[in-house]
N, C-alpha and C. Protein backbone atom coordinates (compact mmCIF):
# COMPACT_ATOMS: atom_id res chain seq x y z
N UNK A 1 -17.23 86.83 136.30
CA UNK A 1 -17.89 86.38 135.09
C UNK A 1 -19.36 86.81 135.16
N UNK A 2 -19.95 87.36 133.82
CA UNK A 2 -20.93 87.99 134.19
C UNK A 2 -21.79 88.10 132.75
N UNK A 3 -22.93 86.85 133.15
CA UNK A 3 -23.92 86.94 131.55
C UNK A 3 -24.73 87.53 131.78
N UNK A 4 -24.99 88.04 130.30
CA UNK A 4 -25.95 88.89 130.12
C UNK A 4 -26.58 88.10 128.58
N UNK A 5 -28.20 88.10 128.75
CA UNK A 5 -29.18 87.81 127.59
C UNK A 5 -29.74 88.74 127.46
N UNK A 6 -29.82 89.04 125.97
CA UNK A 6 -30.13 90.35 125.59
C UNK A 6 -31.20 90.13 124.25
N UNK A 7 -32.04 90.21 123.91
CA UNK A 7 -33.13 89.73 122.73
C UNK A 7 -33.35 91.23 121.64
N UNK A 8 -32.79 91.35 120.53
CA UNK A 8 -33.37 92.16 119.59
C UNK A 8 -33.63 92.22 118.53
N UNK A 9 -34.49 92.93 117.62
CA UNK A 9 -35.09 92.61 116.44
C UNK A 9 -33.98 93.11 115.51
N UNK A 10 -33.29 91.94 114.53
CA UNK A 10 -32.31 92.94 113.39
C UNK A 10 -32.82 92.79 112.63
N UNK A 11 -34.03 91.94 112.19
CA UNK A 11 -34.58 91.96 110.82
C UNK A 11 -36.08 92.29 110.85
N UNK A 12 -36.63 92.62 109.85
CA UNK A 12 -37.86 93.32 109.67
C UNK A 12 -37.78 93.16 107.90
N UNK A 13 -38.21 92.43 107.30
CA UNK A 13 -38.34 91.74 106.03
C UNK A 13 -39.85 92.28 105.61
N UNK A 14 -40.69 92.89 104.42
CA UNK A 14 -42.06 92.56 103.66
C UNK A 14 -42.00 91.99 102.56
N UNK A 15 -42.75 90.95 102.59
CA UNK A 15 -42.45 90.19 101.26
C UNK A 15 -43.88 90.05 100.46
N UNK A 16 -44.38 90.43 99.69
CA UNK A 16 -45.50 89.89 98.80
C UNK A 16 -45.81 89.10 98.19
N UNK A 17 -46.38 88.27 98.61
CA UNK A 17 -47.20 87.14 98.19
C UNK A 17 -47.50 86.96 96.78
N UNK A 18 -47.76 86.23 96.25
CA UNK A 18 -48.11 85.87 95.13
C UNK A 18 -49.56 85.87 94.71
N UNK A 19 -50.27 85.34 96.37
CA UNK A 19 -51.73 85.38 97.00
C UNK A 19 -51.89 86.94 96.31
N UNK A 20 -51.26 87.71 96.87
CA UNK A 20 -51.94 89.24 96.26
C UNK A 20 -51.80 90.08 97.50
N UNK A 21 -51.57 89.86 98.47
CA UNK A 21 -50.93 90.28 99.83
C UNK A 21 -49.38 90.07 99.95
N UNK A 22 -49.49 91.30 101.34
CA UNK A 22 -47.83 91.30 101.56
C UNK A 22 -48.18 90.34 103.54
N UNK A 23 -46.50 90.58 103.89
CA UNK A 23 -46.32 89.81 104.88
C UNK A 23 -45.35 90.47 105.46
N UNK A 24 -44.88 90.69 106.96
CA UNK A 24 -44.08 91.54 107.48
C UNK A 24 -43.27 90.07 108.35
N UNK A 25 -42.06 89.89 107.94
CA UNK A 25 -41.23 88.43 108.90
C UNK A 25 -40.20 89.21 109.65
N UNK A 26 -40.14 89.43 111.40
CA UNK A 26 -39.91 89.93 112.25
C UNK A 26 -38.68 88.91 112.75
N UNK A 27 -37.55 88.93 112.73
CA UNK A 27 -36.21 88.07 112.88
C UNK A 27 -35.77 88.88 114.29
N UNK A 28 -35.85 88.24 115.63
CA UNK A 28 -35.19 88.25 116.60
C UNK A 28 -33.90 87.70 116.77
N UNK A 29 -33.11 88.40 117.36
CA UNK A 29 -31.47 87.03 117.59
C UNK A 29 -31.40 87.27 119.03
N UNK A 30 -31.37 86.27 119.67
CA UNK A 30 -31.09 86.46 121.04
C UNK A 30 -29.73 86.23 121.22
N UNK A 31 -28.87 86.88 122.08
CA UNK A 31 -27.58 87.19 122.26
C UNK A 31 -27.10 87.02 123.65
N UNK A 32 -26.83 85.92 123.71
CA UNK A 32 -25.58 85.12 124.96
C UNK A 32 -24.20 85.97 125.23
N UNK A 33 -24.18 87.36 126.04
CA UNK A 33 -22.73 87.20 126.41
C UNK A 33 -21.82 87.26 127.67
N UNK A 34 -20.43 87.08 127.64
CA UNK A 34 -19.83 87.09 128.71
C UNK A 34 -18.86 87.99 129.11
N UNK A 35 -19.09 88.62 130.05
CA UNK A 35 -18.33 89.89 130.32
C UNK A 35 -18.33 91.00 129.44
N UNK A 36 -19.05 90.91 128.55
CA UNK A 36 -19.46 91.52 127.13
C UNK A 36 -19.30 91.29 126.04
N UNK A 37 -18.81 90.04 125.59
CA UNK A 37 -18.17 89.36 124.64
C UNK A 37 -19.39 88.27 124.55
N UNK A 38 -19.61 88.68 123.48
CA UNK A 38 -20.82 87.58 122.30
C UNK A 38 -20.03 85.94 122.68
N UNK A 39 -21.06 85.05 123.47
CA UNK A 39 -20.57 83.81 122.73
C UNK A 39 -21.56 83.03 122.69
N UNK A 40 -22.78 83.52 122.52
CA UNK A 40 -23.78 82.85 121.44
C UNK A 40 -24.98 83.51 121.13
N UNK A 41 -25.51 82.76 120.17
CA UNK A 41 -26.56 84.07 118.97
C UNK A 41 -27.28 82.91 118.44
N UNK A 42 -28.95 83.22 118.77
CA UNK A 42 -29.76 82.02 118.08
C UNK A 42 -30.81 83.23 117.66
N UNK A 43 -32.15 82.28 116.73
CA UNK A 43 -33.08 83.55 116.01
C UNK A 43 -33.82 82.82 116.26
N UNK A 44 -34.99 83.70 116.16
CA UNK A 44 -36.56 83.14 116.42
C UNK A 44 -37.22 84.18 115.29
N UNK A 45 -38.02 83.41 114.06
CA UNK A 45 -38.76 84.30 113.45
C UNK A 45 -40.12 84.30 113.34
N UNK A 46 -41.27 85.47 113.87
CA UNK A 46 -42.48 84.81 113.13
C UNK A 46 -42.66 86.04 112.01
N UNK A 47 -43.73 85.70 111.36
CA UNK A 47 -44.43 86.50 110.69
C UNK A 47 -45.85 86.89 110.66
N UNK A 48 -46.27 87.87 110.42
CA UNK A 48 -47.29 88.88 110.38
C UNK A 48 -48.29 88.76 108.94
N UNK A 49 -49.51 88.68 109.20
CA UNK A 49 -50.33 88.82 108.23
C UNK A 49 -51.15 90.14 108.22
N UNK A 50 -51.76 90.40 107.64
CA UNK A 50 -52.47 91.93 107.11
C UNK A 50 -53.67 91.62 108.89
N UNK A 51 -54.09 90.54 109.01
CA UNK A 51 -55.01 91.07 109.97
C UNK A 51 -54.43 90.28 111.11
N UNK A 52 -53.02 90.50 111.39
CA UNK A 52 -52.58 90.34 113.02
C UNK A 52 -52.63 91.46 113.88
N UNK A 53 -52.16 91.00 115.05
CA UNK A 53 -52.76 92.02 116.06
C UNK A 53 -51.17 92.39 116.31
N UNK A 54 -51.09 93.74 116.58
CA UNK A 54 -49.98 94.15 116.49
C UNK A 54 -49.67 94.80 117.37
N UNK A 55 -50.29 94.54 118.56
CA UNK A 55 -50.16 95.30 119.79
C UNK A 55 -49.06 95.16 120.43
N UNK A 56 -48.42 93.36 120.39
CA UNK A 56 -47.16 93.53 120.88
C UNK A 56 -46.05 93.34 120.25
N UNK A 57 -45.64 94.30 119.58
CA UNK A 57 -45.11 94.55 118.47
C UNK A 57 -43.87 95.50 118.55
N UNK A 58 -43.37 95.85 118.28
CA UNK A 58 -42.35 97.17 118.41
C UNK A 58 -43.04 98.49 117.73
N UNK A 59 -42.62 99.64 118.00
CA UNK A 59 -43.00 100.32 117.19
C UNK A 59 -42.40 100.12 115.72
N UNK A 60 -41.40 100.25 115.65
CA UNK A 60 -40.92 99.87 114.38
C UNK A 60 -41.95 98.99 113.86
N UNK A 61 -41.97 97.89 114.16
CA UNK A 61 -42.74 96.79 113.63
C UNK A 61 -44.25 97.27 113.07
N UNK A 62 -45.14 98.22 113.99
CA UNK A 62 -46.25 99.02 114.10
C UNK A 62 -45.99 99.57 112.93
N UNK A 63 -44.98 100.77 112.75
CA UNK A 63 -44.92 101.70 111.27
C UNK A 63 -44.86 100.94 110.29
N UNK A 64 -44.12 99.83 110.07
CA UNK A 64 -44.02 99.39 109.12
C UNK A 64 -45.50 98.89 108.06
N UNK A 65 -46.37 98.09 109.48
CA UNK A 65 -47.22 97.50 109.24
C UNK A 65 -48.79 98.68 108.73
N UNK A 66 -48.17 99.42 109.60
CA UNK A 66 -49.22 100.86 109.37
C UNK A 66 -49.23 101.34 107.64
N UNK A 67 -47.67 101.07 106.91
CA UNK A 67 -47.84 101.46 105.64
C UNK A 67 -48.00 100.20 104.65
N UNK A 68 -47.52 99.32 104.91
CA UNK A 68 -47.40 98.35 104.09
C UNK A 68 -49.21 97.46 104.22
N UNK A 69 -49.93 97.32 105.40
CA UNK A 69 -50.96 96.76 105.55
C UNK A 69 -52.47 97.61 104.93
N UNK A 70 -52.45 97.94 104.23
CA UNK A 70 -53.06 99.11 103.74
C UNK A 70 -54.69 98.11 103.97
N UNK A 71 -55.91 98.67 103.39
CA UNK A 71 -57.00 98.05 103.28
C UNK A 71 -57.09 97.24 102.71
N UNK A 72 -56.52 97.81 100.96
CA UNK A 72 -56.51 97.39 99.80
C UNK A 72 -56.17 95.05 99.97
N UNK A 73 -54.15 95.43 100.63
CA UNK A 73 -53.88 93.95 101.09
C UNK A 73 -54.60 93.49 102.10
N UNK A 74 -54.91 94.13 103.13
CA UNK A 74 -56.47 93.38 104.22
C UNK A 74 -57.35 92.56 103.11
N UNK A 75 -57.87 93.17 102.50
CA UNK A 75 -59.14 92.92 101.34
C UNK A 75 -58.32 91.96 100.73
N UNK A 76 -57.12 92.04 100.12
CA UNK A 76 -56.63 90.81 99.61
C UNK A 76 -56.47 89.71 100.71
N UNK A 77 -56.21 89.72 101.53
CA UNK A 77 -55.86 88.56 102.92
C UNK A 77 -57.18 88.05 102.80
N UNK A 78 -58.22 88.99 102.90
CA UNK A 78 -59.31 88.09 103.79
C UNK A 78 -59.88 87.70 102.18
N UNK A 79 -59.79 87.42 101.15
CA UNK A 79 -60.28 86.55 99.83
C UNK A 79 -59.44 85.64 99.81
N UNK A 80 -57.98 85.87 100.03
CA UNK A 80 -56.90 84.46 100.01
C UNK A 80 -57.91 83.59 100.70
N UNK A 81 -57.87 84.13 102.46
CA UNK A 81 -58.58 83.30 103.49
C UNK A 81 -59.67 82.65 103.02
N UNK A 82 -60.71 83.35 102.28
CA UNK A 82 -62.38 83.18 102.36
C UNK A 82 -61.55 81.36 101.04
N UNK A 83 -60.88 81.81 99.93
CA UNK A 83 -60.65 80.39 99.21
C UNK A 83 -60.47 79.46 99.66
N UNK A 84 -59.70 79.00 100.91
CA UNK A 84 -58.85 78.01 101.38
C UNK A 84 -59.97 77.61 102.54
């Protein structure tokens, strides 16, 4: 008998705000199995704002954020921020 935990990203979601910014929500499932056979699967999600640090990140995660985080939504993030 022989487990193996295995952690990977299947989701990668951008959603735009209403604020006037977008948001990148990064869905991990971590994967329980035995002898190679799945028998359990949980998720952990966070999300990303225009000025997170994205160093530890995937690349994937990096490109995404590279096109979608433009200046333009920075500049929108940090006026949401400056209101609240």
């Amino acid at each position: 008998m022989a487990l193996t935990k295995m952690t990977i990203t299947d989701k990668i979601e951008t959603l735009h705000l209403a604020a006037g910014y977008p948001v990148i929500q990064v869905r991990e499932a971590t994967v329980i199995a035995e002898d190679g056979v799945e028998i359990n699967r949980s998720f952990h999600r966070h999300v990303l704002t225009p000025d997170a640090d994205l160093s530890g990140e995937s690349n994937e995660v990096q490109a995404i954020a590279g096109v979608v985080f433009t200046d333009e939504a920075k500049a929108a993030y940090a006026a949401a921020q400056a209101q609240e």
